[in-house]
Protein backbone atom coordinates (compact mmCIF):
# COMPACT_ATOMS: atom_id res chain seq x y z
CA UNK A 1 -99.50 -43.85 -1.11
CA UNK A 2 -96.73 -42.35 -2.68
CA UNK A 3 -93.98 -43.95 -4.74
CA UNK A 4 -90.71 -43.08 -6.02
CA UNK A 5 -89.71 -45.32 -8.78
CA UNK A 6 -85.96 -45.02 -10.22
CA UNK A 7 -84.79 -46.85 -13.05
CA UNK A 8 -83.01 -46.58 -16.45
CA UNK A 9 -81.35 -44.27 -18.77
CA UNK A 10 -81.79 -46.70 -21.77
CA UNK A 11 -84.57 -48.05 -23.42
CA UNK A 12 -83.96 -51.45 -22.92
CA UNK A 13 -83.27 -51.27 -19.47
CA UNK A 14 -86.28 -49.69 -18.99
CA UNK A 15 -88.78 -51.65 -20.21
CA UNK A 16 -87.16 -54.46 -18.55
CA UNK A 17 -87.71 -53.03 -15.58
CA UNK A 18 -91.58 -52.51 -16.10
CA UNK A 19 -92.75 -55.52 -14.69
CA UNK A 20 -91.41 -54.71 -11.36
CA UNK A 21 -93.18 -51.57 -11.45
CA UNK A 22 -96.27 -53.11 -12.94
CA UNK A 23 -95.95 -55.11 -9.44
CA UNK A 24 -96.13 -52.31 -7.15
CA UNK A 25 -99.09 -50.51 -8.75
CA UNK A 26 -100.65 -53.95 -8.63
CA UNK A 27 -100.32 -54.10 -5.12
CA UNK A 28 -100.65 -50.67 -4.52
CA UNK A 29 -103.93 -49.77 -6.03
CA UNK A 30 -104.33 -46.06 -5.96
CA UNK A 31 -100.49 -45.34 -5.52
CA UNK A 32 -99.30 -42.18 -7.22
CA UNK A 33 -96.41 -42.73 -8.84
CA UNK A 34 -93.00 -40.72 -9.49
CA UNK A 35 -91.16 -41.64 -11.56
CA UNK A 36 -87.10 -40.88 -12.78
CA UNK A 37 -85.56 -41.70 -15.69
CA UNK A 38 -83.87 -40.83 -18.30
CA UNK A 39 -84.93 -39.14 -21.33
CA UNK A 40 -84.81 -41.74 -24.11
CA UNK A 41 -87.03 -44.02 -21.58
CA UNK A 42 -89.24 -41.00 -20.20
CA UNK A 43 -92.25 -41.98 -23.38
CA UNK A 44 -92.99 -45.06 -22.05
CA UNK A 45 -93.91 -44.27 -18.64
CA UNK A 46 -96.73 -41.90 -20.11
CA UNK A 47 -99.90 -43.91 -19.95
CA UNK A 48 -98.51 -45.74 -16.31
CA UNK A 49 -101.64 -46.02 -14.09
CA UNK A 50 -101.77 -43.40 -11.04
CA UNK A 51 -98.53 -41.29 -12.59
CA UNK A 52 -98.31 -37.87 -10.85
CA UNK A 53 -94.83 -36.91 -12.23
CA UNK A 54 -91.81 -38.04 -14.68
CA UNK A 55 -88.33 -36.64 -13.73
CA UNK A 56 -86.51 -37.12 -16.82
CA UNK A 57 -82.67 -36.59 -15.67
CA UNK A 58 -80.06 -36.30 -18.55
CA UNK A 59 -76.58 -37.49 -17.81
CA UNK A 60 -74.29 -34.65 -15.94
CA UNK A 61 -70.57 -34.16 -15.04
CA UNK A 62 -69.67 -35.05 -11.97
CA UNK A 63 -72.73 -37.33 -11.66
CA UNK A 64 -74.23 -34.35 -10.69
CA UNK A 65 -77.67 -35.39 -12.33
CA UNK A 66 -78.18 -37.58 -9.03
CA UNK A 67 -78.13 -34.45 -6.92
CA UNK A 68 -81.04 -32.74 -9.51
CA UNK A 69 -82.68 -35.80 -8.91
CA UNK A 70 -82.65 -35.33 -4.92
CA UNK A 71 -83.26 -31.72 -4.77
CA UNK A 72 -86.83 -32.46 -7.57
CA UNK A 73 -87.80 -35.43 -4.64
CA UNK A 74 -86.15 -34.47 -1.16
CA UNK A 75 -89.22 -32.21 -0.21
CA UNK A 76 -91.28 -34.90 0.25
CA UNK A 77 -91.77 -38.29 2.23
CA UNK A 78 -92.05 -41.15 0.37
CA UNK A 79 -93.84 -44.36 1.05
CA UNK A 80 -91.63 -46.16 -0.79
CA UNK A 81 -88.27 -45.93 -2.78
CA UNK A 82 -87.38 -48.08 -5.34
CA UNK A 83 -84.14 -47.76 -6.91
CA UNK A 84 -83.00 -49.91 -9.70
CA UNK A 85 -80.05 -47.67 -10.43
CA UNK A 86 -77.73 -47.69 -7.11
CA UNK A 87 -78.16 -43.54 -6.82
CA UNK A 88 -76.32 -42.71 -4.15
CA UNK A 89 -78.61 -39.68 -2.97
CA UNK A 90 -82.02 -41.51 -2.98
CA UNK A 91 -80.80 -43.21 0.79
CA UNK A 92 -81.17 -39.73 1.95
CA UNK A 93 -84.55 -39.07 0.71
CA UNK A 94 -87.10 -39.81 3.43
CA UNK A 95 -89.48 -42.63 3.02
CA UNK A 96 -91.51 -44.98 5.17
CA UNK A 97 -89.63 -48.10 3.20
CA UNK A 98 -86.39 -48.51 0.53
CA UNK A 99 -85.94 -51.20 -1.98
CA UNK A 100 -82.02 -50.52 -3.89
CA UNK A 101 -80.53 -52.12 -6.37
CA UNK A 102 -77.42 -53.57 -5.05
CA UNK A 103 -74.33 -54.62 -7.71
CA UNK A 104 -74.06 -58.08 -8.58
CA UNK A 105 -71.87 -60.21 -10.63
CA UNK A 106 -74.33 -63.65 -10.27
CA UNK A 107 -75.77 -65.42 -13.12
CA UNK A 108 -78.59 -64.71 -15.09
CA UNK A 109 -81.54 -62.38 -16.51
CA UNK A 110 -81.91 -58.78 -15.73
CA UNK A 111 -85.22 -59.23 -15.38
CA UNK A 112 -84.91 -61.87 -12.44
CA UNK A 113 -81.85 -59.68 -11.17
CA UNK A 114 -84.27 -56.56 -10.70
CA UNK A 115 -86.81 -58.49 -9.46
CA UNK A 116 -84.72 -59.41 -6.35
CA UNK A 117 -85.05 -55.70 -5.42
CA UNK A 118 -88.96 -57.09 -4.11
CA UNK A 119 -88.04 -60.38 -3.49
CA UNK A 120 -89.73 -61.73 -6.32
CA UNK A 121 -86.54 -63.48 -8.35
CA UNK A 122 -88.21 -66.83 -7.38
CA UNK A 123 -91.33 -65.82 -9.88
CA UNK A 124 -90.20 -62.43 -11.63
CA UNK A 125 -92.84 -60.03 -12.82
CA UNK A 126 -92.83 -59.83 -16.48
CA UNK A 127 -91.91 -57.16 -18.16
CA UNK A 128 -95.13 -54.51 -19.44
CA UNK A 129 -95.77 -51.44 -21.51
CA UNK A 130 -98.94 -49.18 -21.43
CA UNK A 131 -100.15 -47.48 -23.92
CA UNK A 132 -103.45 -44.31 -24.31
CA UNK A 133 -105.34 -43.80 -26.84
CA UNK A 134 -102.98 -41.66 -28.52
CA UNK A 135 -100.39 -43.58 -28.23
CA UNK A 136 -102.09 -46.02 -29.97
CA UNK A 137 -103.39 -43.83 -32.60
CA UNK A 138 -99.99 -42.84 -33.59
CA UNK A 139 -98.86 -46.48 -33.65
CA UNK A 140 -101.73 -47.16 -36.46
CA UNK A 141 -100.01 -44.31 -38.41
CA UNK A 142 -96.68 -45.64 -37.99
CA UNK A 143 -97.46 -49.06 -38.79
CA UNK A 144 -100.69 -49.72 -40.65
CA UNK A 145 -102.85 -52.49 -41.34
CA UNK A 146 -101.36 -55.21 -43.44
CA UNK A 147 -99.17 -58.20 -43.76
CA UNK A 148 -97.50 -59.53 -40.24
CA UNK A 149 -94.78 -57.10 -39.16
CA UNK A 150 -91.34 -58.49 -38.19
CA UNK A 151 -89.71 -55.63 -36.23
CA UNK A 152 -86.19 -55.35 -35.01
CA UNK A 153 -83.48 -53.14 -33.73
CA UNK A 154 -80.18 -53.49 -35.00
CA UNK A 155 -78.27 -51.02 -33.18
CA UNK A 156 -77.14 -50.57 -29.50
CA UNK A 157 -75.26 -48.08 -26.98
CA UNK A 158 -72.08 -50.42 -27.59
CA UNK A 159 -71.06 -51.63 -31.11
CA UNK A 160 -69.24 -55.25 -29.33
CA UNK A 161 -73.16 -55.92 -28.60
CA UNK A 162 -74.51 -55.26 -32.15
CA UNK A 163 -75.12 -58.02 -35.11
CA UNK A 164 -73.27 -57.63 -38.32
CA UNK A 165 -75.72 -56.10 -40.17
CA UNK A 166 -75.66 -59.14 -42.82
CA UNK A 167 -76.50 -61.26 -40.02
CA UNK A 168 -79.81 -59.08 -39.86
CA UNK A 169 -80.33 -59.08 -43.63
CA UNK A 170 -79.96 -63.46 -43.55
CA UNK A 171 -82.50 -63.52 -40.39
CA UNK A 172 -84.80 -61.88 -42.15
CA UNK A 173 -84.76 -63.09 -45.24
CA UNK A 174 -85.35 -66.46 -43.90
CA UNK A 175 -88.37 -65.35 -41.43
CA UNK A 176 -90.00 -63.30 -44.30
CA UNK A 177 -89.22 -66.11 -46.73
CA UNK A 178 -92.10 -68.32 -48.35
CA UNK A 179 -91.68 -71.29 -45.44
CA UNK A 180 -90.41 -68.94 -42.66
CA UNK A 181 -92.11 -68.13 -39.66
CA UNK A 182 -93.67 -65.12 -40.80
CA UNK A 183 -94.05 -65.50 -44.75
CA UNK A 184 -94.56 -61.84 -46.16
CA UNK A 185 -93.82 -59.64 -43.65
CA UNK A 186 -92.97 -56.45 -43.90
CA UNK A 187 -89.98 -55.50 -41.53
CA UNK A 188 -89.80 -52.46 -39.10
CA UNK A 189 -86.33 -51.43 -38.19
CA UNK A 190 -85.94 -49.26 -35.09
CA UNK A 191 -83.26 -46.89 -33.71
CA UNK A 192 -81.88 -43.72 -32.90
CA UNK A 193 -81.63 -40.99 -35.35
CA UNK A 194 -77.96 -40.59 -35.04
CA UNK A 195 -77.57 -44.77 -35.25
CA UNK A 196 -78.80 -44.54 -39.25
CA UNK A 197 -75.46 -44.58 -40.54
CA UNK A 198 -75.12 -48.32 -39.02
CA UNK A 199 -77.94 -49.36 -39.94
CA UNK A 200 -78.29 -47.78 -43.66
CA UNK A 201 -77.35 -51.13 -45.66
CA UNK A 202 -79.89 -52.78 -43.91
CA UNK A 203 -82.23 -50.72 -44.53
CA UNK A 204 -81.33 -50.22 -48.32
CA UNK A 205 -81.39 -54.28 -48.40
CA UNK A 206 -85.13 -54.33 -47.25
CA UNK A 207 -87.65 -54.10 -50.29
CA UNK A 208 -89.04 -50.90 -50.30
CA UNK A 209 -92.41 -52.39 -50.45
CA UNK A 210 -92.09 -54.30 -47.02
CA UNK A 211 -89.97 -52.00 -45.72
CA UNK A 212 -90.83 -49.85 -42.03
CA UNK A 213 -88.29 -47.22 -41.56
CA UNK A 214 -89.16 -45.86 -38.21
CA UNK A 215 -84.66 -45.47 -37.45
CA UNK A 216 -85.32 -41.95 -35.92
């Protein structure tokens, strides 16, 4: 069985949309998966089960990244299309069935709003990451043994949804804190490597000693 999986640009979007795709390879043992994204996202689709191909699509004039996209996947027929990101082009790719993202202005979590794409909104898949062996040595060398890690990620693709970076700084100061939840911690702070200049005094404010800089 072959499946075409499309979903998002963004991190964040991404991994919430894991758990529908954890779904179909659960219920599709042996499928071989395709899948497009973009290329901030494509890293965590390396260790999926049954992967046969990323398409990692960076953002073009004119949309015209959706037409890439259905030139890489029109020369074959799909069992299945799944498209969380309302491409115009993947209706004209050929495939036994097609699940598509439709826009929506109700209520409530992305991850239940995705989920509706199967039918499952009533009991939405949660969201997963996989990881290899490498991946996970490489997270051991990031982040090594120690104290509990409290990790975060200050920064996003519009400043209106970002903290005030001393609301950061007061959260966690009072989880790291003696009584907090996690007393000790050291504290990883994620990003972009172009998103350092927001995040710099927060990253200055963290004592070197507990301090994870992995912003880049």
């Amino acid at each position: 069985m072959k499946i075409l999986f499309i979903t998002s640009t963004r991190v964040g979007d991404a991994v919430l949309s894991t758990g529908v795709l954890d779904h179909l390879i659960t219920k599709y043992p042996g499928a071989r998966i395709t899948i497009v994204c973009g290329p901030a996202a494509a890293s965590l689709f390396e260790a999926v089960p049954g992967l046969e191909r990323i398409i990692v699509l960076d953002k073009m004039l004119l949309s015209l990244h959706w037409l890439r996209m259905w030139s890489l996947c029109v020369g074959r027929y799909w069992d299945m299309v799944v498209d969380l990101r309302k491409a115009p082009l993947s209706y004209l790719l050929l495939a036994r069935r097609q699940r598509h993202m439709h826009r929506t202005r109700e209520p409530g979590h992305r991850v239940i709003q995705l989920s509706w794409v199967l039918g499952l909104g009533e009991a939405p898949p949660a969201p997963k990451l996989w990881t290899s062996d490498e991946h996970q040595c490489r997270a051991m060398e990031m982040i090594p043994e120690g104290a509990p890690v409290l990790a975060i990620g200050p920064t996003a693709n519009w400043r209106a949804k970002t903290w005030p970076s001393e609301c950061f700084s007061e959260l966690c100061a009072r989880m790291t804190a003696a009584d907090g939840m996690l007393a000790g911690a050291r504290v990883a702070v994620f990003g972009r490597a172009d998103e350092r200049p927001r995040v710099l005094v927060l990253i200055e404010w963290i004592p070197e000693v507990r301090r994870i800089d992995l912003v880049g």
